[in-house]
N, C-alpha and C. Protein backbone atom coordinates (compact mmCIF):
# COMPACT_ATOMS: atom_id res chain seq x y z
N UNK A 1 -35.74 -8.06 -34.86
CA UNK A 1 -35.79 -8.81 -33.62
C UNK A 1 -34.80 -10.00 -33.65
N UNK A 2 -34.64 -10.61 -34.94
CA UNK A 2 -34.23 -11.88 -34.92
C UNK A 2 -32.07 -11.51 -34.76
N UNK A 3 -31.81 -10.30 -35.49
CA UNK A 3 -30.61 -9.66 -34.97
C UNK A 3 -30.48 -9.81 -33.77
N UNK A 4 -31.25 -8.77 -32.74
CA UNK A 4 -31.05 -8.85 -31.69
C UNK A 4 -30.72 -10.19 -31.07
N UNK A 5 -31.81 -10.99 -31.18
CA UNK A 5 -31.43 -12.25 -30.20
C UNK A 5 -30.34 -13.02 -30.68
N UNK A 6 -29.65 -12.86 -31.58
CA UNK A 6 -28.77 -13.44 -32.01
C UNK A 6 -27.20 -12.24 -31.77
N UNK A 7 -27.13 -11.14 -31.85
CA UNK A 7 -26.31 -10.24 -31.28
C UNK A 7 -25.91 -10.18 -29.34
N UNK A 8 -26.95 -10.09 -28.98
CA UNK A 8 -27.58 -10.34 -27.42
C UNK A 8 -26.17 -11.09 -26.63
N UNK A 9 -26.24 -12.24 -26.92
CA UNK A 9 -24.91 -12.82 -26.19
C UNK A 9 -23.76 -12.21 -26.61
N UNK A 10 -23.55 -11.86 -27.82
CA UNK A 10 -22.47 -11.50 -28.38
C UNK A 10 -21.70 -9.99 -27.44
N UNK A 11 -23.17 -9.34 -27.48
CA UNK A 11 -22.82 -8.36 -26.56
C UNK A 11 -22.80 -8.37 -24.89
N UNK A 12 -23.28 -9.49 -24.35
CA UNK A 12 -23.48 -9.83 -23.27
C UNK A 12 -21.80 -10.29 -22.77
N UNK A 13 -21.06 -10.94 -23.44
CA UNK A 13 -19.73 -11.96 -23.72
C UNK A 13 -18.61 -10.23 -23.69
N UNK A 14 -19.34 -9.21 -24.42
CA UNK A 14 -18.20 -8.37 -24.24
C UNK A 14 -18.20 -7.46 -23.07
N UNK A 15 -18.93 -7.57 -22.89
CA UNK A 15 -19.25 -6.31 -21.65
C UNK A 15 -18.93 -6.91 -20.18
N UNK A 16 -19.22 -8.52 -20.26
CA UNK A 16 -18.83 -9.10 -19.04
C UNK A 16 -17.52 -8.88 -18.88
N UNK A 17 -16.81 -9.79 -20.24
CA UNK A 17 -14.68 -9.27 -20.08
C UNK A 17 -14.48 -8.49 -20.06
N UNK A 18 -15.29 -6.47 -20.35
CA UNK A 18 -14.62 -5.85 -19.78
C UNK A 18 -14.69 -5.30 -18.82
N UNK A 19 -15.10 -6.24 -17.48
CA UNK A 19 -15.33 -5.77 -16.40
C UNK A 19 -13.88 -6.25 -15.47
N UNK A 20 -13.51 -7.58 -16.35
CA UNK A 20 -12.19 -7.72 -15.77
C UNK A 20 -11.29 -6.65 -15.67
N UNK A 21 -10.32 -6.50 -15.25
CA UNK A 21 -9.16 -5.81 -15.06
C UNK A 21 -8.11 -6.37 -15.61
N UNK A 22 -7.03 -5.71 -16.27
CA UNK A 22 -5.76 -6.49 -16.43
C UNK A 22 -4.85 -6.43 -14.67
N UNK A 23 -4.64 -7.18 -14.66
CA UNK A 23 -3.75 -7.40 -13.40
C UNK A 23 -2.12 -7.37 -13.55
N UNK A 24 -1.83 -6.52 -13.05
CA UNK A 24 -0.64 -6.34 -12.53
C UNK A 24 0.06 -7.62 -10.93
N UNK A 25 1.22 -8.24 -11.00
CA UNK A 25 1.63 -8.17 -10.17
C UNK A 25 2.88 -7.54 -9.59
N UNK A 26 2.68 -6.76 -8.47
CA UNK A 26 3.98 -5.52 -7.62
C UNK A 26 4.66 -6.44 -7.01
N UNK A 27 5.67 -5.81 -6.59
CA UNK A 27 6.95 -6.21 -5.55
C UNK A 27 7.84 -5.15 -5.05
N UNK A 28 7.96 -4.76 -4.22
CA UNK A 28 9.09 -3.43 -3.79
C UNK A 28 9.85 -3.37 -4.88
N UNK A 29 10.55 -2.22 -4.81
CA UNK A 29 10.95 -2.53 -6.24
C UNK A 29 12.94 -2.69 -5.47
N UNK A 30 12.88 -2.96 -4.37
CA UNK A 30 14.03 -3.44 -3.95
C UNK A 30 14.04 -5.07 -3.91
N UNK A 31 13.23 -6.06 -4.16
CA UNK A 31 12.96 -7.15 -4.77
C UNK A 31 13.75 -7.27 -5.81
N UNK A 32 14.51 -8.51 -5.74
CA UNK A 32 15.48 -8.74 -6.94
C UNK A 32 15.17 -10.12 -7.30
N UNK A 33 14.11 -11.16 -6.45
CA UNK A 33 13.55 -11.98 -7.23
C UNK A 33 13.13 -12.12 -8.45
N UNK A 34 12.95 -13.64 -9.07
CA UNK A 34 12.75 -14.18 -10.22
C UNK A 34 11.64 -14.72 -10.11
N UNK A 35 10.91 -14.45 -10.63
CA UNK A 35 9.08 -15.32 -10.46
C UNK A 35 7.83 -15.31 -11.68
N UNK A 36 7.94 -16.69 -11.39
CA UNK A 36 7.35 -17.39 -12.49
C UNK A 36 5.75 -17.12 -12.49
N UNK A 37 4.82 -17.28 -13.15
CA UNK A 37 3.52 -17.58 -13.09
C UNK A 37 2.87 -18.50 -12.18
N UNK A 38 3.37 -19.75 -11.81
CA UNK A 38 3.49 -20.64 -10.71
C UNK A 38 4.09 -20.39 -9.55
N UNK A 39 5.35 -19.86 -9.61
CA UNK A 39 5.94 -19.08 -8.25
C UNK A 39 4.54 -18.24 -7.15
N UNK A 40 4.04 -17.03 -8.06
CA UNK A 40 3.43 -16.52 -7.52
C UNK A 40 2.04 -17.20 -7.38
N UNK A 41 1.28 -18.00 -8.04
CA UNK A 41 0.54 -18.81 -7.81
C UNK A 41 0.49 -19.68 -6.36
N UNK A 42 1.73 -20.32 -6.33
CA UNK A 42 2.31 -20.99 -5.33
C UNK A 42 2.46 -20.03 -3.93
N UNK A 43 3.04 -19.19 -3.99
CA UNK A 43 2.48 -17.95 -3.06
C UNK A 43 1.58 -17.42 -2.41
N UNK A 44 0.36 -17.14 -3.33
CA UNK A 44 -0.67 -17.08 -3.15
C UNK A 44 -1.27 -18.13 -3.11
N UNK A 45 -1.47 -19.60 -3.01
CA UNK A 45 -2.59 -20.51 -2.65
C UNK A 45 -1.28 -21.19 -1.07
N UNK A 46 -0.60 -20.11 -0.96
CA UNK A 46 0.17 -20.52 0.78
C UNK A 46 1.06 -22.01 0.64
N UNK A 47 1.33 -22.10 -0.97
CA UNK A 47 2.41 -23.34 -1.06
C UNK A 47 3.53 -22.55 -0.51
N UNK A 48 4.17 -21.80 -1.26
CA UNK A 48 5.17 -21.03 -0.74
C UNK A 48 5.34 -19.87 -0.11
N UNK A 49 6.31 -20.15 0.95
CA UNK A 49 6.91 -18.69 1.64
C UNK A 49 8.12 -18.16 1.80
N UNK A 50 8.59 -18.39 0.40
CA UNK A 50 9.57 -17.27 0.63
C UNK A 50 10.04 -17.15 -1.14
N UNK A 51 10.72 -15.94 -1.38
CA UNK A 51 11.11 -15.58 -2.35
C UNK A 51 12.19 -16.60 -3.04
N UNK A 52 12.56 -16.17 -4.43
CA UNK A 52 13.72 -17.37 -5.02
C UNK A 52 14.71 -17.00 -4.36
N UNK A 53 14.94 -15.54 -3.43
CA UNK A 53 16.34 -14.78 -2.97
C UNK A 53 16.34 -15.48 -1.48
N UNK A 54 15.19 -16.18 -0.92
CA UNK A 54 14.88 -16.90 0.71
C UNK A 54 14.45 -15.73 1.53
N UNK A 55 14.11 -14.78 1.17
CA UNK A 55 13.78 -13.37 2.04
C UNK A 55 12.33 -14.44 2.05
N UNK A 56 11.49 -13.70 2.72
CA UNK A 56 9.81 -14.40 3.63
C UNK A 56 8.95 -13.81 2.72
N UNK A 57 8.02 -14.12 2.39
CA UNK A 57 6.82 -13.29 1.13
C UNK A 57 5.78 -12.96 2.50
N UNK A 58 5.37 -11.76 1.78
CA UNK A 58 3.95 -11.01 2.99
C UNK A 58 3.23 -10.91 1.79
N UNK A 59 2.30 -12.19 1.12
CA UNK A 59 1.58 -11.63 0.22
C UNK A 59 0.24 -11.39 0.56
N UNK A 60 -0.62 -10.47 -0.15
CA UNK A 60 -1.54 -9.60 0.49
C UNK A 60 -2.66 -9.48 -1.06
N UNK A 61 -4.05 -9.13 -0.89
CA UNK A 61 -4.85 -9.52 -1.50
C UNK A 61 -5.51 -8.28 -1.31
N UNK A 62 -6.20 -8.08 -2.31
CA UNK A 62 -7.63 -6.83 -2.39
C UNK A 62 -8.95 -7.49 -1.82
N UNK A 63 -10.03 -6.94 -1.19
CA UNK A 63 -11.08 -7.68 -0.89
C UNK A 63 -11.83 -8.60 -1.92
N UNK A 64 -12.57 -9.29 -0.99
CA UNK A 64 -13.21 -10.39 -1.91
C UNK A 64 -14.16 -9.82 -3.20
N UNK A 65 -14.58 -8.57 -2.61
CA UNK A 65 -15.90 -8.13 -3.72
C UNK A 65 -15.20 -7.43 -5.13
N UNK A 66 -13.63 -7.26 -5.14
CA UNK A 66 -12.82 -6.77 -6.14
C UNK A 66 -12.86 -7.20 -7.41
N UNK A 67 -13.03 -6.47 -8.28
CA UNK A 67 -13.04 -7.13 -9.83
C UNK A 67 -11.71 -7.92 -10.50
N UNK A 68 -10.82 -6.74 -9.80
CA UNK A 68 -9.18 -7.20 -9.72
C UNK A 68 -8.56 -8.82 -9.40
N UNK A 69 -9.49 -8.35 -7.74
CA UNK A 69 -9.13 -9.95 -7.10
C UNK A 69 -10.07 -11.27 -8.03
N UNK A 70 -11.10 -11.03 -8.72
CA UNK A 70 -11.38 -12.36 -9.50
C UNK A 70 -10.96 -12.43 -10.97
N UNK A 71 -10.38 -11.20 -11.60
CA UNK A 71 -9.49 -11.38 -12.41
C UNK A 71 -8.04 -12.49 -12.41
N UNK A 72 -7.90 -11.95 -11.20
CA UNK A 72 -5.90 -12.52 -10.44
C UNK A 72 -6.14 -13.71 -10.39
N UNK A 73 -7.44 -13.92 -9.42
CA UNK A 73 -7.63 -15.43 -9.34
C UNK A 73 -7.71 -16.07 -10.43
N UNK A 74 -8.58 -15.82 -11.56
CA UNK A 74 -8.82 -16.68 -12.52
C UNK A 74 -7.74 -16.84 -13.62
N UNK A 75 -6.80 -15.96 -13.90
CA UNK A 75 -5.53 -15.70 -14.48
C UNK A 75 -4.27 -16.41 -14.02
N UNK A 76 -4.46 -15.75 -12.40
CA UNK A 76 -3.12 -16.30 -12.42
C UNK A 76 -2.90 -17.50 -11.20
N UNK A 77 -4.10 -17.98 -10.27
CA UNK A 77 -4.08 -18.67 -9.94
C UNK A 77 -5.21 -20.27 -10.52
N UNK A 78 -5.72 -19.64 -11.70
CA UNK A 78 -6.31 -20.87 -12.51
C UNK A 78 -7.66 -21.22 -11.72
N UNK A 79 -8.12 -20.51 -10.80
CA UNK A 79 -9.01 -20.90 -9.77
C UNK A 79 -10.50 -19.73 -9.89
N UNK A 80 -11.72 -20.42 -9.67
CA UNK A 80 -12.56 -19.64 -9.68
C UNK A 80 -12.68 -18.96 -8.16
N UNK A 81 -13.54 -17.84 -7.88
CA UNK A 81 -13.72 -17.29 -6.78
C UNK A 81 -14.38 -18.37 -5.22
N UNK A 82 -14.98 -19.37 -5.50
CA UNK A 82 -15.37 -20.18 -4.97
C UNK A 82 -14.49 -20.98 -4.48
N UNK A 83 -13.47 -21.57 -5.66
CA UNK A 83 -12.29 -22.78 -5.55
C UNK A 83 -11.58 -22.59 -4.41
N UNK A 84 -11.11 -20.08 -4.81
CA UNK A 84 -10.27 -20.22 -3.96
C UNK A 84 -10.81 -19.97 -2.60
N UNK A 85 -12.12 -19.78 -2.53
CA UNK A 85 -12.26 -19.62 -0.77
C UNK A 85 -12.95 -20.98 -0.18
N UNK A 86 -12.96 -22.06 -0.81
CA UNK A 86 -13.19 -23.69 -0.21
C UNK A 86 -11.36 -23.71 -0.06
N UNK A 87 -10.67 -23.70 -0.58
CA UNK A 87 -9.17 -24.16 -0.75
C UNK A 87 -8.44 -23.44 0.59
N UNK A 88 -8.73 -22.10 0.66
CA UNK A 88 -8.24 -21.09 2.04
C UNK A 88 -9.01 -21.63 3.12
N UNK A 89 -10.62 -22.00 3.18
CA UNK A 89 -11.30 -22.09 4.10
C UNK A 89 -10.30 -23.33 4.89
N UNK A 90 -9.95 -24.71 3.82
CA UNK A 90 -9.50 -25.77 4.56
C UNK A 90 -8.42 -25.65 4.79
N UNK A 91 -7.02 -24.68 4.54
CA UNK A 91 -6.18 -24.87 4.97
C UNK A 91 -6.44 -23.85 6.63
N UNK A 92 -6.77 -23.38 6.28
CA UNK A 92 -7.23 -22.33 8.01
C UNK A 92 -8.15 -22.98 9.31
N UNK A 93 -8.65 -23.86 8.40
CA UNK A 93 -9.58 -24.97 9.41
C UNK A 93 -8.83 -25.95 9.66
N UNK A 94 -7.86 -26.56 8.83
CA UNK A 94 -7.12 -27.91 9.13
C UNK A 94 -5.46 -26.66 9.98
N UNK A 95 -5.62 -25.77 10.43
CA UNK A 95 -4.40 -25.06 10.68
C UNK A 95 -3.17 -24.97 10.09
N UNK A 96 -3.17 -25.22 8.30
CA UNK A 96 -2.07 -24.88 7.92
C UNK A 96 -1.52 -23.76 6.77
N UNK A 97 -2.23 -22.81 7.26
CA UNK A 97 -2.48 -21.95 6.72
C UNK A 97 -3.45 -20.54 7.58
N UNK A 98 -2.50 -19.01 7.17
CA UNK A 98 -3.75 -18.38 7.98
C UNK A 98 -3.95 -17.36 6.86
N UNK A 99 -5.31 -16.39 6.75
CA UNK A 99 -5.98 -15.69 5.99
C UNK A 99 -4.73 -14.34 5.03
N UNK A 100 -4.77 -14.33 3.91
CA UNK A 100 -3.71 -13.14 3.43
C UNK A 100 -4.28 -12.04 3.99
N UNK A 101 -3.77 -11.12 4.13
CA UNK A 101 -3.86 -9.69 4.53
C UNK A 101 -4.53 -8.96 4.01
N UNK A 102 -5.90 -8.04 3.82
CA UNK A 102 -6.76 -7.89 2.48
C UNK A 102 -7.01 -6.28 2.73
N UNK A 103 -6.62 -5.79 1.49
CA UNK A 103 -6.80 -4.08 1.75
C UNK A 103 -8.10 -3.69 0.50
N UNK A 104 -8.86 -2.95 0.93
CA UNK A 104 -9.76 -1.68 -0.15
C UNK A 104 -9.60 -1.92 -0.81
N UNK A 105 -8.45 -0.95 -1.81
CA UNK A 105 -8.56 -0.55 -2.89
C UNK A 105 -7.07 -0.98 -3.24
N UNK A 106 -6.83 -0.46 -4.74
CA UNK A 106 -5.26 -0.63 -5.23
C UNK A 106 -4.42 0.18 -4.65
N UNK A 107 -4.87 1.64 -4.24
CA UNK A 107 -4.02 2.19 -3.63
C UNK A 107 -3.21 2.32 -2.31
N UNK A 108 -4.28 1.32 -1.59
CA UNK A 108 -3.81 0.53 -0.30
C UNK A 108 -2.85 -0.29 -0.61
N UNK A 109 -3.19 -1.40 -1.46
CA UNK A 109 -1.85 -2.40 -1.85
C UNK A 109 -0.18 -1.52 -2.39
N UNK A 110 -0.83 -0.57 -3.39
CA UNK A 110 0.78 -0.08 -3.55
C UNK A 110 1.43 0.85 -2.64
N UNK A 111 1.01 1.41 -1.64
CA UNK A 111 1.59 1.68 -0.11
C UNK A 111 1.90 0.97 0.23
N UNK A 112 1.12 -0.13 0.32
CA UNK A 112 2.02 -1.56 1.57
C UNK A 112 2.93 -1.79 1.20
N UNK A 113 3.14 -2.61 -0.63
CA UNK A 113 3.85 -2.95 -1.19
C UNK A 113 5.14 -2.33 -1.09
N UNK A 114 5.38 -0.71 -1.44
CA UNK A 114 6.33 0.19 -1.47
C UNK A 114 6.87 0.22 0.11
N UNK A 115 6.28 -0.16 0.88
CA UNK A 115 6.95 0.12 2.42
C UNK A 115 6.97 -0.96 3.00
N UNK A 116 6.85 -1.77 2.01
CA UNK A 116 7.28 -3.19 2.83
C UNK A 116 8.04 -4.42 1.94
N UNK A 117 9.47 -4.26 1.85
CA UNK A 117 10.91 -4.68 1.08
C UNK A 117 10.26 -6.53 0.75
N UNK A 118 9.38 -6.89 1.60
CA UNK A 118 9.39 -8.61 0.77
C UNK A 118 7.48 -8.86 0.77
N UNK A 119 6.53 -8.18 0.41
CA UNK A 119 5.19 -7.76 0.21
C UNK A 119 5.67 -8.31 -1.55
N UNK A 120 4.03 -8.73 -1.78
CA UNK A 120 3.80 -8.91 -2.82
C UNK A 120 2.64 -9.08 -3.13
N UNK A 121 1.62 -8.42 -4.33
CA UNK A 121 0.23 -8.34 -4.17
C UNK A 121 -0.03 -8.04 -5.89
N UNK A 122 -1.41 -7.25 -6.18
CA UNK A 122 -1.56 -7.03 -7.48
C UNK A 122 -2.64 -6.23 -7.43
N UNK A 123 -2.68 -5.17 -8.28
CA UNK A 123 -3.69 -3.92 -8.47
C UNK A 123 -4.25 -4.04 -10.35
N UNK A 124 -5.34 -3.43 -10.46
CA UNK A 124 -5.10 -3.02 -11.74
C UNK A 124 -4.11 -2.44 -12.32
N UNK A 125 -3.63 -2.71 -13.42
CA UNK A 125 -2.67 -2.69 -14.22
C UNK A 125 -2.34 -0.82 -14.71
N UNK A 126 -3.78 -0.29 -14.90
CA UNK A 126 -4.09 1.13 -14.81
C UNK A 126 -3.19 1.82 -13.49
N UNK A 127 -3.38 1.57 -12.11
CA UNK A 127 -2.82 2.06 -11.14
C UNK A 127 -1.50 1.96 -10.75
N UNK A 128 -0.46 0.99 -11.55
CA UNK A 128 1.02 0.97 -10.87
C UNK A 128 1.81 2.63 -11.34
N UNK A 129 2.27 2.49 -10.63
CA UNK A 129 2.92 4.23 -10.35
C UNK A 129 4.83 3.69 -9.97
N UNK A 130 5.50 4.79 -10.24
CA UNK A 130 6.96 4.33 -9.90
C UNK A 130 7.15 3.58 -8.62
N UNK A 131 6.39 3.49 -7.25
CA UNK A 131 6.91 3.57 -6.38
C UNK A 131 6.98 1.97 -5.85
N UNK A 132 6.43 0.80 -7.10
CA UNK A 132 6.17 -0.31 -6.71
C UNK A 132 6.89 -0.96 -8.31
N UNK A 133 7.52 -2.58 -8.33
CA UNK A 133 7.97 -3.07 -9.52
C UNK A 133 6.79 -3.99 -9.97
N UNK A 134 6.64 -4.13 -11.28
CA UNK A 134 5.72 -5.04 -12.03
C UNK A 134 6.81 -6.66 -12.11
N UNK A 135 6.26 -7.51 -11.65
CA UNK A 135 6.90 -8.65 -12.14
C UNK A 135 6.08 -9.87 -12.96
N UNK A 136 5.20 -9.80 -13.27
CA UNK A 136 4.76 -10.60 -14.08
C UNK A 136 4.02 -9.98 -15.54
C-alpha cells in the first residue's frame, strides 16, 4: 500500500504529459518567412500582423476543447488556457482585436493552411503531411 501512495503521483505526473501533444507550427510552404518563438507568439496574442516578408498573417487556432490548442498555448505562448481567453476576451471588448478563426480538427488547419499563401496555425506534430511547412 505504502508503494502505491507514494508511486500514485508519480504515475498521475506521467499520464497527464502524455496527454499533451507535441505541437507543430505550419505555414504554406510558399512562406519564406523567418520566425522566432516570440514572432509567432506575438501573432497569436494579436501583437502582430504581418510576416518578417510584410505579407498579412491569417492566424487560425483549433477549438478551445483541443489538447493541441493547450499544449501551443502553454509552450509557445507561455500562457495558461484561462490567461489566454481573459487576454482575447479584453482585447475584443476594448475593440482591438477580433476572435482567430477556429477549426475541428488538425486536418481542417492543414487545408486552410495549404490553400491559403500567408495562414499560419499548428496541429499535432503526428499530422503534418507534405502539403504544409513546419517552422518552429
Amino acid at each position: 500500500m505504502k508503494f502505491f501512495l507514494k508511486t500514485a503521483p508519480l504515475l498521475a505526473g506521467l499520464l497527464s504529459f502524455s496527454v499533451f501533444a507535441d505541437v507543430a507550427v505550419i505555414v504554406n510552404p510558399s512562406n519564406n518567412s523567418e520566425l522566432s518563438k516570440s514572432d509567432i507568439s506575438k501573432i497569436f496574442l494579436g501583437k502582430s500582423k504581418t510576416f518578417s516578408n510584410g505579407e498579412s498573417v491569417v492566424a487560425v487556432n483549433l477549438k478551445s476543447n483541443s489538447a493541441t490548442r493547450d499544449s501551443f498555448q502553454k509552450e509557445v505562448l507561455g500562457k495558461s488556457k484561462s490567461q489566454v481567453k481573459a487576454y482575447w476576451s479584453k482585447l475584443i471588448f476594448t475593440g482591438k482585436g477580433k476572435p482567430l478563426k477556429e477549426f475541428n480538427n488538425d486536418k481542417e488547419v492543414i487545408a486552410f493552411i495549404a490553400s491559403t499563401p500567408n495562414a499560419i496555425g499548428y496541429v499535432d506534430s503526428s499530422q503534418v503531411d507534405g502539403s504544409v511547412k513546419v517552422v518552429n
